[in-house]
Protein backbone atom coordinates (compact mmCIF):
# COMPACT_ATOMS: atom_id res chain seq x y z
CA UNK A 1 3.37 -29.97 -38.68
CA UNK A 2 2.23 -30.91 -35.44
CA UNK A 3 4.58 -28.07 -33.80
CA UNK A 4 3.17 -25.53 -36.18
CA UNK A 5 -0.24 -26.26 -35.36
CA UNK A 6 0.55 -26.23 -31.65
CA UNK A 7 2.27 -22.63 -31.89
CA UNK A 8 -0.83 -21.49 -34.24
CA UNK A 9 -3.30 -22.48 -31.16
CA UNK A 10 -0.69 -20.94 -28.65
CA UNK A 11 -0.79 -17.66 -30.42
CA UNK A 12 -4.27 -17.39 -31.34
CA UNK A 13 -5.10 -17.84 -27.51
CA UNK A 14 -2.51 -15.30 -26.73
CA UNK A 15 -4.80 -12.55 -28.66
CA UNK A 16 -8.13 -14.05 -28.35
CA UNK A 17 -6.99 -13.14 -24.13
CA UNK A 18 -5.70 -10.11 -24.88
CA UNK A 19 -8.82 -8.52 -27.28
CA UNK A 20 -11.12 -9.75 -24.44
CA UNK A 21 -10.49 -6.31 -22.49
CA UNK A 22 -12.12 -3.64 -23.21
CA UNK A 23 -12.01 0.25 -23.76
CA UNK A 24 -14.85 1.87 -21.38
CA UNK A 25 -15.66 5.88 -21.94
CA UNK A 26 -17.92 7.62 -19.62
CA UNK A 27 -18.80 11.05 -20.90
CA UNK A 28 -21.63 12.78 -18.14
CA UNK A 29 -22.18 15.41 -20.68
CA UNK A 30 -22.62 13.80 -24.01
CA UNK A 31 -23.34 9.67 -22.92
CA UNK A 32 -26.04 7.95 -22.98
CA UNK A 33 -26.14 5.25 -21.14
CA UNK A 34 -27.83 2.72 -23.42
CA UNK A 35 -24.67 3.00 -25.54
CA UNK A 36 -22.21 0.45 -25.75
CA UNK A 37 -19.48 2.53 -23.96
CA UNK A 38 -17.27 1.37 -26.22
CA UNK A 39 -15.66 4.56 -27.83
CA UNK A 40 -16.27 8.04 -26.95
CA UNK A 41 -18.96 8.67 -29.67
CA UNK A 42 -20.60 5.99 -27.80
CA UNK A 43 -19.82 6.89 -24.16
CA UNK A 44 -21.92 5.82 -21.14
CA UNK A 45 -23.21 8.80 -19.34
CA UNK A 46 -23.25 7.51 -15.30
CA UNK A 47 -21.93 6.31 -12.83
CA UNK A 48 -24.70 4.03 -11.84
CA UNK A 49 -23.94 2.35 -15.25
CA UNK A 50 -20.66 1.74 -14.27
CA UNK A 51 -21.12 0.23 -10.81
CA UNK A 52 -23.58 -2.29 -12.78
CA UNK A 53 -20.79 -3.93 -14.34
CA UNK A 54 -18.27 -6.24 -13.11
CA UNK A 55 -14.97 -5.38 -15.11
CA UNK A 56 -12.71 -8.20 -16.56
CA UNK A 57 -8.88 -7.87 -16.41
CA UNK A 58 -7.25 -5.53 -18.87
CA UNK A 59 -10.38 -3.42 -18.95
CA UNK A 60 -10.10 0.56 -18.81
CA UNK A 61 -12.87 2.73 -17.33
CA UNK A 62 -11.93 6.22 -19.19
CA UNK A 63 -13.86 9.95 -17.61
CA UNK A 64 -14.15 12.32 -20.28
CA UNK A 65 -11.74 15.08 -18.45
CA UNK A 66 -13.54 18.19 -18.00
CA UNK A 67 -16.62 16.51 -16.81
CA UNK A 68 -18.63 16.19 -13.69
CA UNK A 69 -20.28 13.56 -11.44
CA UNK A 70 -22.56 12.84 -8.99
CA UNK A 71 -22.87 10.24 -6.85
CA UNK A 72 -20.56 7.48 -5.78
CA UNK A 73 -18.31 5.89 -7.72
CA UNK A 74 -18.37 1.77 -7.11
CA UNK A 75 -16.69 -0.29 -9.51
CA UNK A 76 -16.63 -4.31 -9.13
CA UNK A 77 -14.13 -7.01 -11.19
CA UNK A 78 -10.81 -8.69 -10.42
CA UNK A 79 -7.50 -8.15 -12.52
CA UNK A 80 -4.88 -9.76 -12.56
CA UNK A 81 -1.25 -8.79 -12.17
CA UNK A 82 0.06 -8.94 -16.03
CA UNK A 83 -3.13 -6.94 -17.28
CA UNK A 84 -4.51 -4.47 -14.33
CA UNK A 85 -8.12 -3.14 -14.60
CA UNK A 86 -7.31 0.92 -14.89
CA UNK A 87 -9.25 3.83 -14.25
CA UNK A 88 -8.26 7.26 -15.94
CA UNK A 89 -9.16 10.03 -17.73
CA UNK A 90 -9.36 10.72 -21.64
CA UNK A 91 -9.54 13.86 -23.64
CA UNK A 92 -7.59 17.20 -22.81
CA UNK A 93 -8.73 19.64 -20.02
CA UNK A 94 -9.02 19.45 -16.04
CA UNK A 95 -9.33 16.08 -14.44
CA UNK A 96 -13.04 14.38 -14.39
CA UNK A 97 -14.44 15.43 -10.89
CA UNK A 98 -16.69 13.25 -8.21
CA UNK A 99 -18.68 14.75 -5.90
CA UNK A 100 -19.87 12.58 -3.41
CA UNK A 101 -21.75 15.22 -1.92
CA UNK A 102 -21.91 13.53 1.29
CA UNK A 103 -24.57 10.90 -0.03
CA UNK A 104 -22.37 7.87 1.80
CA UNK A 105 -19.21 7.48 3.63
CA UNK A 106 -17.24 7.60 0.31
CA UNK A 107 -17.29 8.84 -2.79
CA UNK A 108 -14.32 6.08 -4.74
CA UNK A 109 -15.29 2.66 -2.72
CA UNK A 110 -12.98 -0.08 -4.09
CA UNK A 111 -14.65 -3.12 -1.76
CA UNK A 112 -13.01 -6.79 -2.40
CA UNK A 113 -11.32 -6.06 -5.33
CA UNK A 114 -7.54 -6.58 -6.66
CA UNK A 115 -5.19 -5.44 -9.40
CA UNK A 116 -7.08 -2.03 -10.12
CA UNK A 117 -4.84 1.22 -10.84
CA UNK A 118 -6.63 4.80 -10.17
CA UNK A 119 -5.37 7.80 -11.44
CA UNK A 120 -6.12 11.46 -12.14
CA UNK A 121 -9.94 11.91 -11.06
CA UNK A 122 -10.86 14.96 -8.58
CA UNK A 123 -12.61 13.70 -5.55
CA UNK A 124 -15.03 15.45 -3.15
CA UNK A 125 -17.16 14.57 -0.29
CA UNK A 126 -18.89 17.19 1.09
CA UNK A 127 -22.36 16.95 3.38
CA UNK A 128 -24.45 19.51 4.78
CA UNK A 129 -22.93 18.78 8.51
CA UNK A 130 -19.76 16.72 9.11
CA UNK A 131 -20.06 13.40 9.18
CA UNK A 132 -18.18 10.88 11.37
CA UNK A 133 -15.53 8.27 9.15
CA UNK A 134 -16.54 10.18 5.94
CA UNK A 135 -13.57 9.82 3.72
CA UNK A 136 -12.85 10.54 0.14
CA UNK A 137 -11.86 7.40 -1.35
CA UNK A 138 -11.77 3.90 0.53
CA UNK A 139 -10.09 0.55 -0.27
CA UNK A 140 -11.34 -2.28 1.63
CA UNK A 141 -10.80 -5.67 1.89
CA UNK A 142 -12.75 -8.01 3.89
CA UNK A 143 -12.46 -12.16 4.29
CA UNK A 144 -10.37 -11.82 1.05
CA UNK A 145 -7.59 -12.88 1.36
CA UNK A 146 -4.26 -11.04 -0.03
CA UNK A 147 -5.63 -7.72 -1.96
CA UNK A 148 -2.78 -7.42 -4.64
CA UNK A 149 -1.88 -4.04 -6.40
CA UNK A 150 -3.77 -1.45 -5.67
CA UNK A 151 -2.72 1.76 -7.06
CA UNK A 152 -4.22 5.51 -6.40
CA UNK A 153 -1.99 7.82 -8.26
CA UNK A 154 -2.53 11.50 -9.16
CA UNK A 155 -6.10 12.00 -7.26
CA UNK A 156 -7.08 15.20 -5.65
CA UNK A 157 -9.39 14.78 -3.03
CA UNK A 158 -10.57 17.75 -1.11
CA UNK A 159 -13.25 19.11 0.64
CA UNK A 160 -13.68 16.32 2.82
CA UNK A 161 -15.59 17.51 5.97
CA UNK A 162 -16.03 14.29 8.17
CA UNK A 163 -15.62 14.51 11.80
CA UNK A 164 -12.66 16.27 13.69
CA UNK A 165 -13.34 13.85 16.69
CA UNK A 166 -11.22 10.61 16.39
CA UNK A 167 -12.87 8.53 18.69
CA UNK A 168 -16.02 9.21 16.85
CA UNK A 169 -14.38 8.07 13.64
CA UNK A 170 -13.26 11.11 12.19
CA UNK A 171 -12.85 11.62 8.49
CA UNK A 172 -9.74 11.53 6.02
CA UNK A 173 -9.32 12.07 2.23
CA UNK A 174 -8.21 8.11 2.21
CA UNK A 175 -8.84 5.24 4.22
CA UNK A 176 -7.48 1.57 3.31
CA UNK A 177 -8.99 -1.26 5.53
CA UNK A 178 -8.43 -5.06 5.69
CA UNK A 179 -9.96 -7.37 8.26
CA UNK A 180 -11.49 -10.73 8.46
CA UNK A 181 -12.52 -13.77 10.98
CA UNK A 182 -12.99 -16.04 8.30
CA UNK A 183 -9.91 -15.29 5.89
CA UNK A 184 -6.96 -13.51 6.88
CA UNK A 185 -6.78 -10.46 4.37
CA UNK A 186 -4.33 -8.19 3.59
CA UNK A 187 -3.40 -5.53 1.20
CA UNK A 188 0.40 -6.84 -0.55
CA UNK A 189 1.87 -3.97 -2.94
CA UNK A 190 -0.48 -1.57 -2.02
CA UNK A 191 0.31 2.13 -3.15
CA UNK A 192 -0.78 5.63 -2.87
CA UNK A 193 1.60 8.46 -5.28
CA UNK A 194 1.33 11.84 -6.53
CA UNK A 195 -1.66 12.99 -4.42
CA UNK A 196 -2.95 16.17 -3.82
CA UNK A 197 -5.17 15.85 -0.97
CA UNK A 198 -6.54 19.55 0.92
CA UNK A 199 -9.54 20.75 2.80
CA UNK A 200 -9.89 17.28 4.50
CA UNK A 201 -11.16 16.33 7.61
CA UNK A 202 -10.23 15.50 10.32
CA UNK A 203 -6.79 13.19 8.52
CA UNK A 204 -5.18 12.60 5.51
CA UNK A 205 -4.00 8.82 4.91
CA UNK A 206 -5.15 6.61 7.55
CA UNK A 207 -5.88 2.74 7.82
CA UNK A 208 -7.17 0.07 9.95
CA UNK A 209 -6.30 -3.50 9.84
CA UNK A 210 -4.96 -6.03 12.37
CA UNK A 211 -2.96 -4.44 15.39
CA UNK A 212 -3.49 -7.79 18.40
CA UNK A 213 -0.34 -9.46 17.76
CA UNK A 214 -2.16 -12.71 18.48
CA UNK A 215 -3.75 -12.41 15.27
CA UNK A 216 -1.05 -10.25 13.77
CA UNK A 217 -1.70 -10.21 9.48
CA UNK A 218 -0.02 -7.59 8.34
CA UNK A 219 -0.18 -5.60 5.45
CA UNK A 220 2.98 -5.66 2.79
CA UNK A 221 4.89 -3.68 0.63
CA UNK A 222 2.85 -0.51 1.52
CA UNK A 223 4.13 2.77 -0.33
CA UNK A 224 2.96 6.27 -0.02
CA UNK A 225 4.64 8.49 -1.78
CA UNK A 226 5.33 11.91 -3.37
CA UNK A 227 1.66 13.37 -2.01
CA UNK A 228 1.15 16.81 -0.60
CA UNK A 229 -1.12 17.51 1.78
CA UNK A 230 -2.27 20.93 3.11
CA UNK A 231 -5.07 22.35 5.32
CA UNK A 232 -5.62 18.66 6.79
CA UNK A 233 -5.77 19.49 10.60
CA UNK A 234 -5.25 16.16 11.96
CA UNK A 235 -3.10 13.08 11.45
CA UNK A 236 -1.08 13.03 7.70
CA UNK A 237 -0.38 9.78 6.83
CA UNK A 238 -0.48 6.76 9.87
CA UNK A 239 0.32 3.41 8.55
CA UNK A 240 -1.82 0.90 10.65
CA UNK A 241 -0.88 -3.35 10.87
CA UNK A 242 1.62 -3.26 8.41
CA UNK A 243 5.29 -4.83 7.90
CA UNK A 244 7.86 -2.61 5.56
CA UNK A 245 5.67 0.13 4.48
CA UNK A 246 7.35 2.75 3.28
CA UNK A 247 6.66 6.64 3.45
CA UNK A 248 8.63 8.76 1.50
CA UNK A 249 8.70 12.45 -0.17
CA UNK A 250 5.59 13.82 0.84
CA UNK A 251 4.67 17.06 2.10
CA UNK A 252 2.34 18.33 5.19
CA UNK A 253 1.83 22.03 5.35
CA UNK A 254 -0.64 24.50 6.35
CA UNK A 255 -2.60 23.13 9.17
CA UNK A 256 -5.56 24.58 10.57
CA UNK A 257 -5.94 25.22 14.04
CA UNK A 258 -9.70 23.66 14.71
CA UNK A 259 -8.98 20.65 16.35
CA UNK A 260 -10.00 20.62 20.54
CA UNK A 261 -8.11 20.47 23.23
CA UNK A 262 -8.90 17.29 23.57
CA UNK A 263 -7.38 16.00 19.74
CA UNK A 264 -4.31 14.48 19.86
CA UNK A 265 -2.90 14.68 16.37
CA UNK A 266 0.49 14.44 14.60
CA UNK A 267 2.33 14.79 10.78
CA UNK A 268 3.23 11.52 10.07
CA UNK A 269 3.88 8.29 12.08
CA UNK A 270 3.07 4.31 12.24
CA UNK A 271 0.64 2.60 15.16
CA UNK A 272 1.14 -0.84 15.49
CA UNK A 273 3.29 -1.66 12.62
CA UNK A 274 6.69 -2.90 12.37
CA UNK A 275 9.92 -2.01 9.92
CA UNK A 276 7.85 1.20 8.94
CA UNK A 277 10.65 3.78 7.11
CA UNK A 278 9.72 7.38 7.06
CA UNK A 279 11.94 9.50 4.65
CA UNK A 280 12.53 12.43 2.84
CA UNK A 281 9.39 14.01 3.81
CA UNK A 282 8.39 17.04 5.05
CA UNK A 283 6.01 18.52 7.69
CA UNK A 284 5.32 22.13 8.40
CA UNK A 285 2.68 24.03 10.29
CA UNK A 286 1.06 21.36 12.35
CA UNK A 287 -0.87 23.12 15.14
CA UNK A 288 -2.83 20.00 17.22
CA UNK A 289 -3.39 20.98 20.60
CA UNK A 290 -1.89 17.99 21.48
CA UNK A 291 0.87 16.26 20.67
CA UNK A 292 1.29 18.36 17.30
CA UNK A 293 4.65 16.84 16.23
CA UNK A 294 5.91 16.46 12.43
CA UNK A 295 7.08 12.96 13.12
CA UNK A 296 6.00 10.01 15.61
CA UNK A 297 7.12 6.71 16.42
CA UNK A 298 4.48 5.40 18.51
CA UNK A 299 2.06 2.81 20.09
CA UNK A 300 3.44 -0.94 19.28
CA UNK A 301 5.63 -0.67 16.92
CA UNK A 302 8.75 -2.33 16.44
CA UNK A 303 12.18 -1.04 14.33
CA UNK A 304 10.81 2.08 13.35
CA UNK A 305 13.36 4.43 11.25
CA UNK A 306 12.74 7.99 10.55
CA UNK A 307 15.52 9.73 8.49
CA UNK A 308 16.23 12.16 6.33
CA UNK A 309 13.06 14.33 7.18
CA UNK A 310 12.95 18.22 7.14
CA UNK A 311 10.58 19.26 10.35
CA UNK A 312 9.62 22.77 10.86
CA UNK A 313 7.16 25.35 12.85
CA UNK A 314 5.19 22.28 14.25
CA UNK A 315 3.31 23.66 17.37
CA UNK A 316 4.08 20.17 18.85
CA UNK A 317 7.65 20.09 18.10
CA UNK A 318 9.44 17.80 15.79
CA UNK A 319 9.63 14.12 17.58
CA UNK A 320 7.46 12.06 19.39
CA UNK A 321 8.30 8.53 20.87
CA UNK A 322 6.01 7.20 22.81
CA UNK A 323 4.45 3.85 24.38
CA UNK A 324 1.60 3.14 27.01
CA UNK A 325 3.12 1.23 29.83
CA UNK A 326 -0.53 0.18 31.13
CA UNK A 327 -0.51 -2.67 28.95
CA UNK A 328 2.75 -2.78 27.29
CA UNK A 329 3.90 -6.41 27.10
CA UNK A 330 0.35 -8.11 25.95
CA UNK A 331 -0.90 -9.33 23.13
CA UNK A 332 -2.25 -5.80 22.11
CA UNK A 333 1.11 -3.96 23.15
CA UNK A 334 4.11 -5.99 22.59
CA UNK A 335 5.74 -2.44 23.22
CA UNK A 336 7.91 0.48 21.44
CA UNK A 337 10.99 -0.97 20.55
CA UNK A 338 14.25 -0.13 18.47
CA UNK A 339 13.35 3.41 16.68
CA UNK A 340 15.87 4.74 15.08
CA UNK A 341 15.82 8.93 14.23
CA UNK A 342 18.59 9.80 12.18
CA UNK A 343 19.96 12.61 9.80
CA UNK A 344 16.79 15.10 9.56
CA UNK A 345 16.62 18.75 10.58
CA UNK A 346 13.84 20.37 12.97
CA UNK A 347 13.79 24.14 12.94
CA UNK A 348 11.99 26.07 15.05
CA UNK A 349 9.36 23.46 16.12
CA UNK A 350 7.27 24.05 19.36
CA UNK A 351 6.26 27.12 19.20
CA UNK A 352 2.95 26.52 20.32
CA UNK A 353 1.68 30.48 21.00
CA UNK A 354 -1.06 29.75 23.74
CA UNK A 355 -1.44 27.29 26.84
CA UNK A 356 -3.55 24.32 26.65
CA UNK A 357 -6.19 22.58 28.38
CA UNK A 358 -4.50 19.13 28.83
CA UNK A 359 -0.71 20.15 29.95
CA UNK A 360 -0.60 24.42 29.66
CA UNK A 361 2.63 25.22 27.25
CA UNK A 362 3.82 21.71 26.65
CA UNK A 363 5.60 21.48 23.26
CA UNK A 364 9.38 20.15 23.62
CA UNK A 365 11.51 19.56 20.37
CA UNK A 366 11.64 15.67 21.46
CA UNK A 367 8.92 13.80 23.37
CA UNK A 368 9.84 10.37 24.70
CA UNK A 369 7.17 9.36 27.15
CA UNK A 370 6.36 5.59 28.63
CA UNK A 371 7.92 2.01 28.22
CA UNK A 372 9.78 2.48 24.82
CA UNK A 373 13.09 0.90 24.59
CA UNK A 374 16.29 1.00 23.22
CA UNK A 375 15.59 4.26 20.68
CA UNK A 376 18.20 5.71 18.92
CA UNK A 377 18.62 9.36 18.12
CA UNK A 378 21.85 10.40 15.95
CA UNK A 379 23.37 12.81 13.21
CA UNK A 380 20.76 15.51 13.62
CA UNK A 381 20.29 19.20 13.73
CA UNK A 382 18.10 21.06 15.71
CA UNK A 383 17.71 25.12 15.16
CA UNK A 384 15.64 26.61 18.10
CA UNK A 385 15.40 30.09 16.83
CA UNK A 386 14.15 32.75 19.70
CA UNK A 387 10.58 32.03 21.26
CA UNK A 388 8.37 34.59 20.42
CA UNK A 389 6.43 34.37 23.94
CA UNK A 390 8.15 34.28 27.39
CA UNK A 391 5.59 31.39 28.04
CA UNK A 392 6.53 29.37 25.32
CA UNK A 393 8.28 26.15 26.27
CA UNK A 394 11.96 26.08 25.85
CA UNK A 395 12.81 22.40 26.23
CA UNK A 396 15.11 20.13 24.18
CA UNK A 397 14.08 16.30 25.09
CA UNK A 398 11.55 15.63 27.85
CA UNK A 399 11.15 12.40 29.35
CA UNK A 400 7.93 11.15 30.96
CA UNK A 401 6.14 8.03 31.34
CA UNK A 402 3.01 7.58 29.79
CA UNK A 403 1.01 4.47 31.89
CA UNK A 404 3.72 4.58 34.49
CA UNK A 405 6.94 3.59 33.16
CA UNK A 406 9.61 5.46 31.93
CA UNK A 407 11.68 4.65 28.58
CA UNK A 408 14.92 2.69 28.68
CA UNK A 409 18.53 2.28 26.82
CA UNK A 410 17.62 6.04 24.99
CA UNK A 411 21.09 6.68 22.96
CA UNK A 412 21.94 10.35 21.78
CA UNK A 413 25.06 10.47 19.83
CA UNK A 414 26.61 13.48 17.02
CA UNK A 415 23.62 15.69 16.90
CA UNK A 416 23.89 19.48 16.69
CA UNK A 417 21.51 21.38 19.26
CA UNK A 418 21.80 25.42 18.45
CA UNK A 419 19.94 27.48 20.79
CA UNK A 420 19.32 30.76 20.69
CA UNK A 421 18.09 31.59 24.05
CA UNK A 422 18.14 29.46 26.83
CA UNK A 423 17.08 25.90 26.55
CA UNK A 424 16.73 23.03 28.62
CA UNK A 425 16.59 18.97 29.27
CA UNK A 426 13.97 17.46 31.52
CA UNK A 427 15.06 13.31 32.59
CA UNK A 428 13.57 12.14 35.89
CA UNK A 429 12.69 8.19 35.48
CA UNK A 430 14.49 7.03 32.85
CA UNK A 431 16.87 4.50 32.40
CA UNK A 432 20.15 3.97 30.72
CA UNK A 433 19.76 7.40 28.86
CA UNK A 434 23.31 8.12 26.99
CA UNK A 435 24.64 11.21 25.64
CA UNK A 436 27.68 11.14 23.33
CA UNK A 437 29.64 13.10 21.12
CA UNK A 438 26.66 15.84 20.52
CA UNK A 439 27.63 19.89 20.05
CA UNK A 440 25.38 22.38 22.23
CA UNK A 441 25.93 25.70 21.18
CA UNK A 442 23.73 28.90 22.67
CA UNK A 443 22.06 29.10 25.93
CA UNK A 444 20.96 25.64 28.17
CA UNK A 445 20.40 26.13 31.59
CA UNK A 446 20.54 22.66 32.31
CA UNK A 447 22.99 20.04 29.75
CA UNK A 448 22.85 16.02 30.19
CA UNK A 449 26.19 14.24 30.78
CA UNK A 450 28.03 13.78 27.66
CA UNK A 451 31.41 13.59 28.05
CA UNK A 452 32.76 13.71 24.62
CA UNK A 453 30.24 16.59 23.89
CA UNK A 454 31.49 19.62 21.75
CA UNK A 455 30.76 23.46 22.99
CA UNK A 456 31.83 25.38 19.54
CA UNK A 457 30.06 27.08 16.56
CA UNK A 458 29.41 24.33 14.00
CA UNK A 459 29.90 26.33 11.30
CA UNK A 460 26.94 25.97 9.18
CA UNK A 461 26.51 27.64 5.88
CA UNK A 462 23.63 30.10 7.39
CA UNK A 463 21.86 28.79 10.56
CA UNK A 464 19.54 31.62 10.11
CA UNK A 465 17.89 30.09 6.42
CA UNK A 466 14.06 29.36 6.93
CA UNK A 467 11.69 28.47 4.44
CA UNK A 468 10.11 25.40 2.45
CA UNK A 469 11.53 22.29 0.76
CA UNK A 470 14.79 20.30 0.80
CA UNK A 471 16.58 23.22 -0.46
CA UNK A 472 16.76 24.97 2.53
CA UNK A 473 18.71 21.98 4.07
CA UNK A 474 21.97 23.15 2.45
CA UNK A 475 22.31 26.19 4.35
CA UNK A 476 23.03 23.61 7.56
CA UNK A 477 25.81 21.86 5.68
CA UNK A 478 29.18 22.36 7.70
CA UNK A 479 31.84 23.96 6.00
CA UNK A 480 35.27 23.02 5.87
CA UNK A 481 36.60 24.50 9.02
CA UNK A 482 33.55 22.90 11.84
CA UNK A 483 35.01 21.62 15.21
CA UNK A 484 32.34 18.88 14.25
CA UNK A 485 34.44 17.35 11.56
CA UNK A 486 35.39 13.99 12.50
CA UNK A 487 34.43 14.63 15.68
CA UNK A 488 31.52 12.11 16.08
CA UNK A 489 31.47 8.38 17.38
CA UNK A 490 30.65 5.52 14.57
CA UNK A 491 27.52 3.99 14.48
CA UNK A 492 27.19 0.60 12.94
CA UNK A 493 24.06 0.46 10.38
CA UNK A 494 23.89 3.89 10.52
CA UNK A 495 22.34 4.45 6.92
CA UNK A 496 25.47 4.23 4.54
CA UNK A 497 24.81 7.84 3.65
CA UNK A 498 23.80 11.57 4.64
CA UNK A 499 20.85 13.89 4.32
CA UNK A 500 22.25 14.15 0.71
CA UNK A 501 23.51 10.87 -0.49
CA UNK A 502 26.82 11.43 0.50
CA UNK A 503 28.77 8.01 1.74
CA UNK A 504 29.19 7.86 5.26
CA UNK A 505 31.75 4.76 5.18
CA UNK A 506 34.64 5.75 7.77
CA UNK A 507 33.27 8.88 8.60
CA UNK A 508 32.12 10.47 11.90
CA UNK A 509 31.09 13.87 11.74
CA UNK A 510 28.27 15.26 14.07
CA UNK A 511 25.04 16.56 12.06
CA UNK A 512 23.42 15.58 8.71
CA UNK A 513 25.50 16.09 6.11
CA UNK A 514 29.16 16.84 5.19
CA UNK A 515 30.55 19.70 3.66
């Protein structure tokens, strides 16, 4: 009896917590926002009624789709992680739109909150004038503590004109933030999926948190994912104080040239975060006056891996590596450290078609510049098609040293390098720079040491394919017959598979994929 009364309590508990969420429509059309907001005959009407509540966990905050609003969008309330607090749409036609019409620094501001999901709202913040660190959306978390599960999944945020100046602030569709003297705070599952963000300025996905390693807190399980982006002119997606994060299956295409010659921009690439992977995305069409790459391992960061990437027509070029060796080895620069690039394709990147202010033509394939260490470059293709210009530069890997010193222990090993014209190397300070078991074929006028290198046609299915998306990638599959078949050296941790999932146990073959 006692049992049965116990389990009675139990279970009536169990749905008392469970009917204590709550169904919220918002309807800018047809509300009112003395309704209850409680079903969509009864829908609130603004979204200053919704930023005057404080959700519970389990609640949903539902946009009539087809509708518009004004304003900014502010919601308060902690969930929890078995019942999230959502925001989405209801009702068929086009996503619910915000326009933050340049009112404030955001339009979506999601400020010491956790356990919220986002998904499929339009998002706008346009002013009159550009606006310095105007974003779209921002997440921020401040003395909080860990910030669990936050989710933005199927936005589109456009027409975001904040500043194209970074070191004014600049602007980006997205911007998540933690910091805090008096609690450590952190964002831990943290994820940003399915976006369509365009017409943003100056960047795409960028963050701030903590980067000193004396008071190193980073952020965890990070994931961006499956977003395009396209006329963003500036940096893609930069993961900032984090530890894992992973960035995978986007696309960056389609970038205007309006930055300065002063801008230093790139696709996509960590600052000051360790373990970051970078895979299966690709970048297209960056045209930054400087730097300008599709990928970047850069400033602080430790065990970086970028693989399985498709890089093309980047003014930059495809890779950048890169350290400051002015104050490397402090607390703010513990240095540049194990990056591994392995099994993506570049074609035709640097091409940048005029000279510029800060270094005239400069745009190798690969940049490696100051004190980074021990990088690793293997089981890659590189297609450099004819330049169109006779200024254009024409170089393979350039080494220089950023803040004085030069990188160190740089490893090359099975990539494919197919030139069509003449190309070239450029090494003056560096040390312990290897070259092993790579294939040149074309044109070099000068070639590093590499004495197991391989001089013959690698066979590809049709070196001359261009074009967009993964698909492309086939046409640089060897066939049968290659010279580069089981010609390679084997590299330990090397990834357990190609470009394509293939195993890789036992095998050596130069380039990205078998046949």
């Amino acid at each position: 009896m006692r049992n049965s009364i116990f389990l009675a309590l139990i279970l009536l508990l169990i749905v008392s917590c469970k009917g204590g969420s709550q169904q919220y429509y918002v309807d800018s059309d047809n509300g009112d926002d003395s309704n209850s907001g409680r079903s969509p005959e009864k829908a609130w009407a603004s979204l200053e009624k919704v930023n005057s509540m404080e959700f519970k966990a389990g609640d949903q905050l539902l946009f009539k789709s087809g509708t518009e609003f004004f304003g900014q969008l502010e919601p308060k309330g902690i969930g929890t992680g078995e019942a999230p607090i959502q925001i989405n749409r209801y009702g068929e036609g086009k996503n619910p739109a915000i326009h933050g019409n340049g009112e404030d620094l955001h339009t979506l501001l999601l400020h010491n909150v956790e356990y919220w999901e986002v998904r499929n709202l339009e998002i706008t913040n346009t002013g009159k004038e550009r606006a310095a660190g105007r974003r779209g959306v921002i997440v921020k978390a401040e003395d909080f503590g860990d910030c669990h599960h936050i989710i933005l999944d199927s936005l589109e945020i456009h027409h975001v004109n904040g500043s194209l100046v970074k070191s004014d602030g600049g602007g980006s569709a997205i911007l998540w933030q933690n910091s805090g003297d008096s609690v450590k705070t952190r964002f831990i599952g943290l994820q940003i999926t399915n976006c369509h963000l365009h017409h943003c300025e100056r960047n795409g996905i960028n963050s701030r948190g903590y980067t000193n390693r004396k008071e190193w807190h980073p952020s965890l399980n990070v994931v961006v994912r499956n977003n395009l982006l396209e006329q963003i002119p500036g940096d893609g997606i930069v993961p900032i104080g984090t530890e894992g994060a992973l960035i995978e299956y986007n696309v960056m295409r389609d970038c205007p040239d309006i930055l300065s010659h002063e801008e230093a921009a790139a696709g996509i690439w960590p600052w000051s975060a360790d373990n970051t992977i970078i895979q299966f995305n690709e970048v297209s069409g960056h045209k930054a006056k400087w730097d300008g790459q599709g990928f970047d391992s850069d400033w602080n960061c430790q065990n970086t891996i970028i693989q399985y990437n498709y890089s093309h027509d980047n003014y930059g070029g495809f890779l950048l590596v890169c350290n400051n060796g002015s104050n490397v080895r402090t607390d703010r620069n513990i240095g540049t450290t194990n990056t591994i690039v392995r099994y993506n394709v570049s074609v035709n990147d640097g091409i940048r078609p005029y000279e510029t202010e800060r270094r005239s033509w400069f745009a190798p394939t690969i940049h490696i510049s100051g004190p980074v260490e021990d990088t690793k470059i293997y089981n890659n293709v590189f297609i450099i098609p004819e330049k169109s210009l006779e200024e254009n530069d024409r170089t393979v890997v350039e080494m220089d040293n950023w803040g004085g010193p030069w990188p160190e222990n740089t490893f090359f090993a099975n990539n494919i390098v197919y030139a069509d014209e003449k190309a070239d190397f450029f090494f003056d300070g560096d040390k312990g720079t290897q070259f092993t078991h790579n294939c040149f074929i074309g044109h070099f006028e000068s070639l590093p040491a590499d004495p197991a290198a391989i001089f013959e046609d690698p066979q590809f299915v049709d070196v001359s394919a261009r074009g967009e998306g993964f698909e492309v990638l086939k046409n640089f599959m060897l066939q049968k017959t290659s010279p580069c078949k089981d010609a390679g050296i084997a590299i330990e941790n090397s990834g357990g598979q190609d470009l394509f999932g293939n195993p890789l146990e036992g095998k050596t073959t130069i380039g990205v994929h078998e046949f």
